[in-house]
Protein backbone atom coordinates (compact mmCIF):
# COMPACT_ATOMS: atom_id res chain seq x y z
CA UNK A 1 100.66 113.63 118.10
CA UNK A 2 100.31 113.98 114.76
CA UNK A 3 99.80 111.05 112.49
CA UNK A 4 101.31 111.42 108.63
CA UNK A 5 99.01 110.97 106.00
CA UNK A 6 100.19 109.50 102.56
CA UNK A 7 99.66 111.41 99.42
CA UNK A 8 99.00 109.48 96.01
CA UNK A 9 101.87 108.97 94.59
CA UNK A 10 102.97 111.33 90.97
CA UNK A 11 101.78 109.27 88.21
CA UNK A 12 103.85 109.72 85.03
CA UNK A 13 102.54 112.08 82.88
CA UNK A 14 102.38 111.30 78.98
CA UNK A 15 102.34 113.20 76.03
CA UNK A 16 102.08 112.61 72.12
CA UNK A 17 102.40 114.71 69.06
CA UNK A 18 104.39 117.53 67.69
CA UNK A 19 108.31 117.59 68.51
CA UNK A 20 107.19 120.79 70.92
CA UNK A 21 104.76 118.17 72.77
CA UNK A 22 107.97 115.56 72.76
CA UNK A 23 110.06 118.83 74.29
CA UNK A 24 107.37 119.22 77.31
CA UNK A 25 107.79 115.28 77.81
CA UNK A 26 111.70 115.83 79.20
CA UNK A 27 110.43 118.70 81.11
CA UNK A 28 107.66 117.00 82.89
CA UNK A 29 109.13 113.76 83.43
CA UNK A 30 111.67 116.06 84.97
CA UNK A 31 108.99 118.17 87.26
CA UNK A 32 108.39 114.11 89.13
CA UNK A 33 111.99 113.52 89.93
CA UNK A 34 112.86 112.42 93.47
CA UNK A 35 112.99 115.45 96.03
CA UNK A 36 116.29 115.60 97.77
CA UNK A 37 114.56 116.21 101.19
CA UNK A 38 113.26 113.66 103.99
CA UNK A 39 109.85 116.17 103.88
CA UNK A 40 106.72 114.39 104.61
CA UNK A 41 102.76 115.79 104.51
CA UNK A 42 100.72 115.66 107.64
CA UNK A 43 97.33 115.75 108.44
CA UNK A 44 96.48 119.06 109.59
CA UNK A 45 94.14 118.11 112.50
CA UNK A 46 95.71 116.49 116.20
CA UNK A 47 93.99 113.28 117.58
CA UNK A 48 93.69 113.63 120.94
CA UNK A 49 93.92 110.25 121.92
CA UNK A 50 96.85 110.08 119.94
CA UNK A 51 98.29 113.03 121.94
CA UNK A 52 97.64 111.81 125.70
CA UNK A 53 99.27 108.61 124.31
CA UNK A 54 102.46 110.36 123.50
CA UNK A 55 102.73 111.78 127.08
CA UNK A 56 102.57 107.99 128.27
CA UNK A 57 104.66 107.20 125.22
CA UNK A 58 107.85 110.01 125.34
CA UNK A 59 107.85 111.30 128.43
CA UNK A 60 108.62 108.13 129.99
CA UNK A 61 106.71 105.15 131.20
CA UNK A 62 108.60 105.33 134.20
CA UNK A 63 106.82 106.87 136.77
CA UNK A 64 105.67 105.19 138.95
CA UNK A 65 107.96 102.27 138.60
CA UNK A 66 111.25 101.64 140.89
CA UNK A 67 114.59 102.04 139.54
CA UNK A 68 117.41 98.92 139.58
CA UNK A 69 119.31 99.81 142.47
CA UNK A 70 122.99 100.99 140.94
CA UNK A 71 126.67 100.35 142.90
CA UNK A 72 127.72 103.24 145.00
CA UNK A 73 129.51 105.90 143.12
CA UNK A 74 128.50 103.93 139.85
CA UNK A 75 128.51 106.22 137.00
CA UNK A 76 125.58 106.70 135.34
CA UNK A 77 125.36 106.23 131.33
CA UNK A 78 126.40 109.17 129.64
CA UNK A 79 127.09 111.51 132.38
CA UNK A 80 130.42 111.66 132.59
CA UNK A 81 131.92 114.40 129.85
CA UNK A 82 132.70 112.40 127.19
CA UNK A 83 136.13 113.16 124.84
CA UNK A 84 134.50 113.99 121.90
CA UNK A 85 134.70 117.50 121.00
CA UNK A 86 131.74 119.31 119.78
CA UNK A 87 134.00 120.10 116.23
CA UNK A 88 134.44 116.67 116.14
CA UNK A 89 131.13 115.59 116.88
CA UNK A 90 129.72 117.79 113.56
CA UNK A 91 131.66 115.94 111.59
CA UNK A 92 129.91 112.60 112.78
CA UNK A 93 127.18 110.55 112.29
CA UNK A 94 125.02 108.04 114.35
CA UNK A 95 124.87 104.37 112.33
CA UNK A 96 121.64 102.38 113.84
CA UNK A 97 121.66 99.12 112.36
CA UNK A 98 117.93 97.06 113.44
CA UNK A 99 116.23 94.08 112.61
CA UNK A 100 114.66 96.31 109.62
CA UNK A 101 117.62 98.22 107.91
CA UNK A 102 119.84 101.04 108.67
CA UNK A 103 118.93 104.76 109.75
CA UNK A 104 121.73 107.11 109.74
CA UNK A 105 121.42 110.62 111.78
CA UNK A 106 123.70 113.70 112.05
CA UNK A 107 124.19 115.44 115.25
CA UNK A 108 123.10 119.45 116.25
CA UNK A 109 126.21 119.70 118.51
CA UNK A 110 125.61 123.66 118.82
CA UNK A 111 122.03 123.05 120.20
CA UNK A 112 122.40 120.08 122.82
CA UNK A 113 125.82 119.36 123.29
CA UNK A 114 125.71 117.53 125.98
CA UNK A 115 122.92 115.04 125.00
CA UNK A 116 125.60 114.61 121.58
CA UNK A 117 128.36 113.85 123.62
CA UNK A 118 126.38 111.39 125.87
CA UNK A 119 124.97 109.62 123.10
CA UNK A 120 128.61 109.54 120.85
CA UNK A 121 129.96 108.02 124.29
CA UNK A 122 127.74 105.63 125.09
CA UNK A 123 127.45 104.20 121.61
CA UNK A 124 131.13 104.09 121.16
CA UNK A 125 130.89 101.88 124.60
CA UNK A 126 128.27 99.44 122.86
CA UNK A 127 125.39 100.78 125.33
CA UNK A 128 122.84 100.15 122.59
CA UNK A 129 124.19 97.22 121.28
CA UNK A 130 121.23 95.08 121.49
CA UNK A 131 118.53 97.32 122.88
CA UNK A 132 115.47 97.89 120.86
CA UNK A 133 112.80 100.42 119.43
CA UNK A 134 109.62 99.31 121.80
CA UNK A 135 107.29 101.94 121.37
CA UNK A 136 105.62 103.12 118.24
CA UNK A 137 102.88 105.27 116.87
CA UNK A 138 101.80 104.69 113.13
CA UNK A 139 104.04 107.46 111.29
CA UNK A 140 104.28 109.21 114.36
CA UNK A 141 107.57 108.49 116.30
CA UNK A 142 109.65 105.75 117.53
CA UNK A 143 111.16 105.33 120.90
CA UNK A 144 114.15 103.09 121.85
CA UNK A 145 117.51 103.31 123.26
CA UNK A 146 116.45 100.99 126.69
CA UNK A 147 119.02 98.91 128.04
CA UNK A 148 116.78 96.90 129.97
CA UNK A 149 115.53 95.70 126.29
CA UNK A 150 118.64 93.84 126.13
CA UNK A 151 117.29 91.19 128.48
CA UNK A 152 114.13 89.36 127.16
CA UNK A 153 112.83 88.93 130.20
CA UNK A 154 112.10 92.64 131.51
CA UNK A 155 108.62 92.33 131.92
CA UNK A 156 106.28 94.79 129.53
CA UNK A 157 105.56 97.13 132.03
CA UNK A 158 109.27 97.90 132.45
CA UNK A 159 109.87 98.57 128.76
CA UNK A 160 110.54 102.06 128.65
CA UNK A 161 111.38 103.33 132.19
CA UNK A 162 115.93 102.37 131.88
CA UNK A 163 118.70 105.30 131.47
CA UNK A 164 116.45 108.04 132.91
CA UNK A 165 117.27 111.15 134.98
CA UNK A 166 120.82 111.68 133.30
CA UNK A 167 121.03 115.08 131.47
CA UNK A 168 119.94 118.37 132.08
CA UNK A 169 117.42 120.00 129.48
CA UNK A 170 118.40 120.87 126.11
CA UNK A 171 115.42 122.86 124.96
CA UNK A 172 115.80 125.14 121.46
CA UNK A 173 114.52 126.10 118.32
CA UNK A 174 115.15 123.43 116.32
CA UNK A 175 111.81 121.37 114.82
CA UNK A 176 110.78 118.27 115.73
CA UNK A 177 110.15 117.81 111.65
CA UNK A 178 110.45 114.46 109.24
CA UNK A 179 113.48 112.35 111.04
CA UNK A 180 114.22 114.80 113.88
CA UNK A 181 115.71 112.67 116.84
CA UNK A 182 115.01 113.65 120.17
CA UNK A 183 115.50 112.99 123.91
CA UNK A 184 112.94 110.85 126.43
CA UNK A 185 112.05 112.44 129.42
CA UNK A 186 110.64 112.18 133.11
CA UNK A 187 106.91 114.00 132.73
CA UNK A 188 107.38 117.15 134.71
CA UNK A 189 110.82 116.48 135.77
CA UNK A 190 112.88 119.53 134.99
CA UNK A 191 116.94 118.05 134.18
CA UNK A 192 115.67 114.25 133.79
CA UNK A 193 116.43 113.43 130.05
CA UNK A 194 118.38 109.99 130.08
CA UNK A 195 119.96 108.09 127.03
CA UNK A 196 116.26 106.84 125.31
CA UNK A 197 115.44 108.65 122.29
CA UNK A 198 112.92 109.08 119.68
CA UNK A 199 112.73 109.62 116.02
CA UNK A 200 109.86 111.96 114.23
CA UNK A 201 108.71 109.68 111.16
CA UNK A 202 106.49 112.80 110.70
CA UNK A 203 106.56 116.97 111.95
CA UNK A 204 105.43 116.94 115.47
CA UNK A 205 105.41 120.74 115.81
CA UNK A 206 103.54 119.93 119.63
CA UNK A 207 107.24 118.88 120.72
CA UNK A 208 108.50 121.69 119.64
CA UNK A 209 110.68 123.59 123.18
CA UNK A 210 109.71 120.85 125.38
CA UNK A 211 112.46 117.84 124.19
CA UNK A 212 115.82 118.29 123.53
CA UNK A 213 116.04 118.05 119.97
CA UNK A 214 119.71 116.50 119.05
CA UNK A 215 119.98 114.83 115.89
CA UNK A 216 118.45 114.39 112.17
CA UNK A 217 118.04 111.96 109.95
CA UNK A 218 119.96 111.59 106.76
CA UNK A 219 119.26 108.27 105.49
CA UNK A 220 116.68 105.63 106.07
CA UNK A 221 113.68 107.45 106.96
CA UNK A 222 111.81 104.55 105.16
CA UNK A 223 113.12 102.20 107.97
CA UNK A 224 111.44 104.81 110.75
CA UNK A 225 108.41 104.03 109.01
CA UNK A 226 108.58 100.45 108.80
CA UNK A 227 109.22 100.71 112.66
CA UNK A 228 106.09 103.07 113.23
CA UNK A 229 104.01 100.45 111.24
CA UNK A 230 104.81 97.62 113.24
CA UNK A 231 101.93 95.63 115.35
CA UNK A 232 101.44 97.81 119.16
CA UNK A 233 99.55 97.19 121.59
CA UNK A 234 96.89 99.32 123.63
CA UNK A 235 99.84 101.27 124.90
CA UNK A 236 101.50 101.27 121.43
CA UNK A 237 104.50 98.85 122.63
CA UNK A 238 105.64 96.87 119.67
CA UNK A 239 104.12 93.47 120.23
CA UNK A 240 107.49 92.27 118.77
CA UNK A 241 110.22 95.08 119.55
CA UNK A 242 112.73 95.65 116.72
CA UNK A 243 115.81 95.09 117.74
CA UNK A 244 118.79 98.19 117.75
CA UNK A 245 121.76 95.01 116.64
CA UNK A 246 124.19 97.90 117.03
CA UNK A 247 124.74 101.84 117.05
CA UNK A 248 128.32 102.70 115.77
CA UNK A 249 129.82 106.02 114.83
CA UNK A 250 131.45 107.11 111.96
CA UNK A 251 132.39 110.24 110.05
CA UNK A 252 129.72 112.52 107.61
CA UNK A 253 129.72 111.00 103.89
CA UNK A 254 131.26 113.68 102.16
CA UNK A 255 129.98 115.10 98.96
CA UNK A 256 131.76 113.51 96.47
CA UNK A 257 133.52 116.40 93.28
CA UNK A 258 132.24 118.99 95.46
CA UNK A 259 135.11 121.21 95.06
CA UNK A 260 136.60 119.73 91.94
CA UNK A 261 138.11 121.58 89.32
CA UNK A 262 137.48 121.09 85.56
CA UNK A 263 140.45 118.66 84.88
CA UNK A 264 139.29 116.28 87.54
CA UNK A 265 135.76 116.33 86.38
CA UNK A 266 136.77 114.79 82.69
CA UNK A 267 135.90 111.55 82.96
CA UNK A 268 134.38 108.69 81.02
CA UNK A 269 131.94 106.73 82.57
CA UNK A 270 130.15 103.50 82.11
CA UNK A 271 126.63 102.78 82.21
CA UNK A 272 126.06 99.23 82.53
CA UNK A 273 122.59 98.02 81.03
CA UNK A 274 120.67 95.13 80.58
CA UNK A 275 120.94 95.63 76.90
CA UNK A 276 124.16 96.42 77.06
CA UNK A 277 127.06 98.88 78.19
CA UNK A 278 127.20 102.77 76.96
CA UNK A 279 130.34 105.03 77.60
CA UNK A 280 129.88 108.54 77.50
CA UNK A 281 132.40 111.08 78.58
CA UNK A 282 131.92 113.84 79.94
CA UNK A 283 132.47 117.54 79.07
CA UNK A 284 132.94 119.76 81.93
CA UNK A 285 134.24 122.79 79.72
CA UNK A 286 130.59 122.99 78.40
CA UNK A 287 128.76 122.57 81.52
CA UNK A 288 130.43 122.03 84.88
CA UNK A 289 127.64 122.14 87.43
CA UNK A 290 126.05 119.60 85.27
CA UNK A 291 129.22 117.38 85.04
CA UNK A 292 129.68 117.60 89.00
CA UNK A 293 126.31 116.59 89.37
CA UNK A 294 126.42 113.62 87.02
CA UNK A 295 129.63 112.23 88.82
CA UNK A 296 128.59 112.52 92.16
CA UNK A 297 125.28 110.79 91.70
CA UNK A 298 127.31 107.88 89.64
CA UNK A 299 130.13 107.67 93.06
CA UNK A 300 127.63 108.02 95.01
CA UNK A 301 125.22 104.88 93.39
CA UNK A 302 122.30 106.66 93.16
CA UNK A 303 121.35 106.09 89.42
CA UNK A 304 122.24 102.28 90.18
CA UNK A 305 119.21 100.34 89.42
CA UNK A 306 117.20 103.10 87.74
CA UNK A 307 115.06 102.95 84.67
CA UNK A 308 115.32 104.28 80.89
CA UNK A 309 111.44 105.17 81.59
CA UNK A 310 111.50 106.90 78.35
CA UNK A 311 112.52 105.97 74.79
CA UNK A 312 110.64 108.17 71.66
CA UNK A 313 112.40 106.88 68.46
CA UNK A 314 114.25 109.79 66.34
CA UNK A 315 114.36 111.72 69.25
CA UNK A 316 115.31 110.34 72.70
CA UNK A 317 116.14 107.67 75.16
CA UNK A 318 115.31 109.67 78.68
CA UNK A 319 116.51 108.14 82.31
CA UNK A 320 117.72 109.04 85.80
CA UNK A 321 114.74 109.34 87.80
CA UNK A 322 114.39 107.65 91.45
CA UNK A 323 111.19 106.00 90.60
CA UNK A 324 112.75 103.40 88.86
CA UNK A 325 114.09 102.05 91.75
CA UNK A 326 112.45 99.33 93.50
CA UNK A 327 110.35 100.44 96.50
CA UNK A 328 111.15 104.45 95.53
CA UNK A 329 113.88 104.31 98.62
CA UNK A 330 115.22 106.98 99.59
CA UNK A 331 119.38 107.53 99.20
CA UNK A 332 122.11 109.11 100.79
CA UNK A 333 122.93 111.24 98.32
CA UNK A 334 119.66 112.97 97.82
CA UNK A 335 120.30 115.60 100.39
CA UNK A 336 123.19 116.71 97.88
CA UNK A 337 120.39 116.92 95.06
CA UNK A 338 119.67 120.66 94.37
CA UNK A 339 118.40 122.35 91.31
CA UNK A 340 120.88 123.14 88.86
CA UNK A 341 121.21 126.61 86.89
CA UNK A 342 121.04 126.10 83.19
CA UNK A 343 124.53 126.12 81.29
CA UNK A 344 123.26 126.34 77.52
CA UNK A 345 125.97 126.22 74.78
CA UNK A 346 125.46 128.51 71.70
CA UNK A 347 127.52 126.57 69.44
CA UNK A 348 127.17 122.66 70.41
CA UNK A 349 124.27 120.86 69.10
CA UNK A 350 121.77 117.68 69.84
CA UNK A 351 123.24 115.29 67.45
CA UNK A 352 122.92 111.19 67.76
CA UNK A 353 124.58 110.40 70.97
CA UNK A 354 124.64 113.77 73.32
CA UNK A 355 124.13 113.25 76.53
CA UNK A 356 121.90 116.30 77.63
CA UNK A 357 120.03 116.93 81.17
CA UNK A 358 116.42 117.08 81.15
CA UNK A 359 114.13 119.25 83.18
CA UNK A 360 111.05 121.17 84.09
CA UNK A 361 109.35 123.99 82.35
CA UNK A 362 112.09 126.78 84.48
CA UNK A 363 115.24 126.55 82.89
CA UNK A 364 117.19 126.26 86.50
CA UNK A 365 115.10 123.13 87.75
CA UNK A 366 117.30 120.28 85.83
CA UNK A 367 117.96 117.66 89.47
CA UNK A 368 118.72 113.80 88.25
CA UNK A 369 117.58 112.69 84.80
CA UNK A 370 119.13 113.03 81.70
CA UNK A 371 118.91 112.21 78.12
CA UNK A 372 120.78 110.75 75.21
CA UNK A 373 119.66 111.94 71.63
CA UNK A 374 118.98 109.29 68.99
CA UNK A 375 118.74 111.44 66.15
CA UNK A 376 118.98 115.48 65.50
CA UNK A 377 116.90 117.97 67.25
CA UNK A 378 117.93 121.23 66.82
CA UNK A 379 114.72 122.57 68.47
CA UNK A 380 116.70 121.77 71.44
CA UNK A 381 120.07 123.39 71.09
CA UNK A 382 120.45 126.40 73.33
CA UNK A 383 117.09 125.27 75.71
CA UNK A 384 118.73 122.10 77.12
CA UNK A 385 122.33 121.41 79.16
CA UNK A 386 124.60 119.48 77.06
CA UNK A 387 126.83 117.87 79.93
CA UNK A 388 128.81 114.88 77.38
CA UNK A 389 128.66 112.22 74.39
CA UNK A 390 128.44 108.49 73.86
CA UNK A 391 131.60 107.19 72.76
CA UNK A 392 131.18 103.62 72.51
CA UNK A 393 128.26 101.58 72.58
CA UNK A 394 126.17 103.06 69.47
CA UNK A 395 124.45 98.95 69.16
CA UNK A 396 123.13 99.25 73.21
CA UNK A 397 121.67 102.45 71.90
CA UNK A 398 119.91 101.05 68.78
CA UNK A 399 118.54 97.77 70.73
CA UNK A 400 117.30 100.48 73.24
CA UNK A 401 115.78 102.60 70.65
CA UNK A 402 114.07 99.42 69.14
CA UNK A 403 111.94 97.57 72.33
CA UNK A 404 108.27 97.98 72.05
CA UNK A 405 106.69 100.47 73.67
CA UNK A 406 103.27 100.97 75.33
CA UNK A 407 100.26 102.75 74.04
CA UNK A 408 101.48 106.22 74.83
CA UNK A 409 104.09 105.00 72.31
CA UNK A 410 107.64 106.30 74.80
CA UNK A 411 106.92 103.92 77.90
CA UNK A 412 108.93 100.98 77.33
CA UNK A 413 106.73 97.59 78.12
CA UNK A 414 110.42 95.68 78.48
CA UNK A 415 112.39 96.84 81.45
CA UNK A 416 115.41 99.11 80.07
CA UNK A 417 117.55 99.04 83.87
CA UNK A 418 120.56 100.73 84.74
CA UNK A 419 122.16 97.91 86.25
CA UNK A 420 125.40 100.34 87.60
CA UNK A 421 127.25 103.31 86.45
CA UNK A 422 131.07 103.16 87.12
CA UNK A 423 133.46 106.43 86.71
CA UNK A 424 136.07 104.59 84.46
CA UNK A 425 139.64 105.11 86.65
């Protein structure tokens, strides 16, 4: 198995000078914006060790070790056809709440149906309720799903070997990748995947055709990695197991203005500060993608708790980035963050108050952060996306214009935080 290793992370780049050096600032400030994608970069070579663990570790401790004797004609955990269709099943999502946050997952239901169905059924029944992740390798994988975790006195050398021997296999070409979720199995057991699953906290391309791959993650891949962290011992069990307090199911977040017209997309919309509140609204005639963008990321929360990370007096107050957020967490609504095609206007200009979208040097690469002018700049009319306008709140912009600023002379030393932006009803 492969273990992840962590890159540095992007400092902030800095620049001084001429009003074209100030232009390159919004662009690369831009260029470090969160990446809507759970991707993570692995080292390239495969520990051994690491690997003969993982065939102790996924396919099953249980050999070896007898089974709890079950009722006559008791049926087993998931394998009875559940009533969830597979339509409705795609339009679902797994909810693990543990001892260490939230994970959310969506299902493949056209490449293992039957291991979706099982696992939709038996959390819907509350068979997880209580379980635990007990296995772990350091930004690996995590395995959990046991019932016999439930009872805190299943000895160690039980952990792993409960709801085996259930489901046929589910083998296909989907990629054990960043947050793919996957079945346990019986080592060289054809047909003997059970309810037990594991999540990829890194690519584990080695899995790839041998597990039935059923799920992804969509938020709270940072939780899989606080799991993989944890304290293991010799046969990387969790010397503490983190508790699964519950599994429920509940429908896809949708996208939020995905398919809204112009009309609905003019809209005013607050941006509560520590300095103060702004309210800009928002033109949609000028630049729709932009506007779309803007709102979904304010329904959505994801500029709550962000950072003006920028402010260059006469020119621009610069925010929007996922940085600013404490511990860089990842959100929901970053798989709906996609680069967005420039919408110029020929005839409306950067003027005190615009609100205009930054980005990187290619004019299509504008994703989260935007800007609000302080003063003229006509070097950027026609190069940047003017999306709206403040109208009300001028004195927050002037206190935010005037805090000190570090040496680079743009990085303000007092935190500027957007506490909360609210679409005004």
């Amino acid at each position: 198995m492969k273990e992840r290793r962590r890159d540095g992370e992007t400092e902030r780049r800095r620049d001084r000078g001429t009003e074209g050096q100030r232009n390159r600032g919004i662009e690369k400030r831009e260029a470090n914006s969160c990446s809507p994608s759970l991707r993570r970069s692995v080292s390239p070579s495969l520990c051994l060790s690491v690997a003969l663990s993982l065939c102790l570790f996924l396919l099953a401790s249980a050999v070896g070790l007898a089974q709890p004797p079950r009722k006559k004609n008791a049926p087993q955990p998931g394998a009875e056809p559940p009533p969830v269709s597979l339509e409705e099943a795609a339009s679902l999502e797994a909810v693990i709440t543990t001892d260490l946050g939230v994970i959310r997952f969506e299902f493949f239901p056209d490449k293992a149906p039957k291991h979706v169905q099982a696992f939709i059924k038996n959390a819907r029944a509350g068979f997880y309720d209580g379980s635990a992740f007990h296995r772990a390798v350091r930004l690996g994988v995590i395995q959990g799903g046991d019932p016999l975790l439930k009872d805190p006195k299943t000895p160690r050398a039980r952990w792993g070997s409960g709801a085996l021997g259930q489901l046929p296999d589910e083998f296909s070409d989907v990629k054990h990748v960043t947050g793919t979720v996957s079945t346990v199995r019986i080592p060289g057991k054809a047909d003997s995947d059970g309810a037990q699953f594991f999540i990829c906290a890194s690519a584990q391309p080695q899995l790839d055709g041998q597990f039935s791959a059923f799920g992804q993650v969509t938020e709270g891949i940072e939780v899989v990695d606080k799991i993989s962290m944890a304290e293991v011992d010799a046969e990387q069990k969790l010397n503490t197991p983190v508790k699964i307090i519950g599994v429920k199911i509940e429908p896809k977040r949708e996208e939020p203005f995905k398919n809204a017209g112009v009309d609905e997309m003019r809209k005013e919309v607050i941006l509560h500060t520590n300095l103060g509140d702004l309210v800009v609204a928002l033109e949609p005639e000028l630049a729709p993608e932009h506007v779309r963008n803007f709102l979904k990321l304010t329904q959505t929360g994801w500029y709550d708790h962000t950072i003006f990370h920028r402010v260059v007096p006469g020119f621009v107050v610069q925010g929007g980035l996922s940085q600013g957020r404490a511990g860089n967490q990842t959100h929901y609504a970053d798989k709906w963050i996609r680069p967005l095609k420039g919408e110029f206007s020929a005839t409306h200009k950067h003027t005190r108050g615009v609100l205009s979208m930054a980005r990187a040097g290619d004019p299509n690469s504008a994703l989260t952060s935007f800007f609000i002018v302080l003063a003229p700049a006509p070097n950027l009319d026609g190069k940047y996306s003017i999306f709206g306008k403040v109208v009300d709140g001028f004195d927050t912009l002037d206190k935010m214009e005037k805090v000190q600023r570090g040496q680079d002379g743009q990085t303000p030393i007092e935190k500027i935080e957007l506490i909360e932006a609210v679409i005004k009803p």
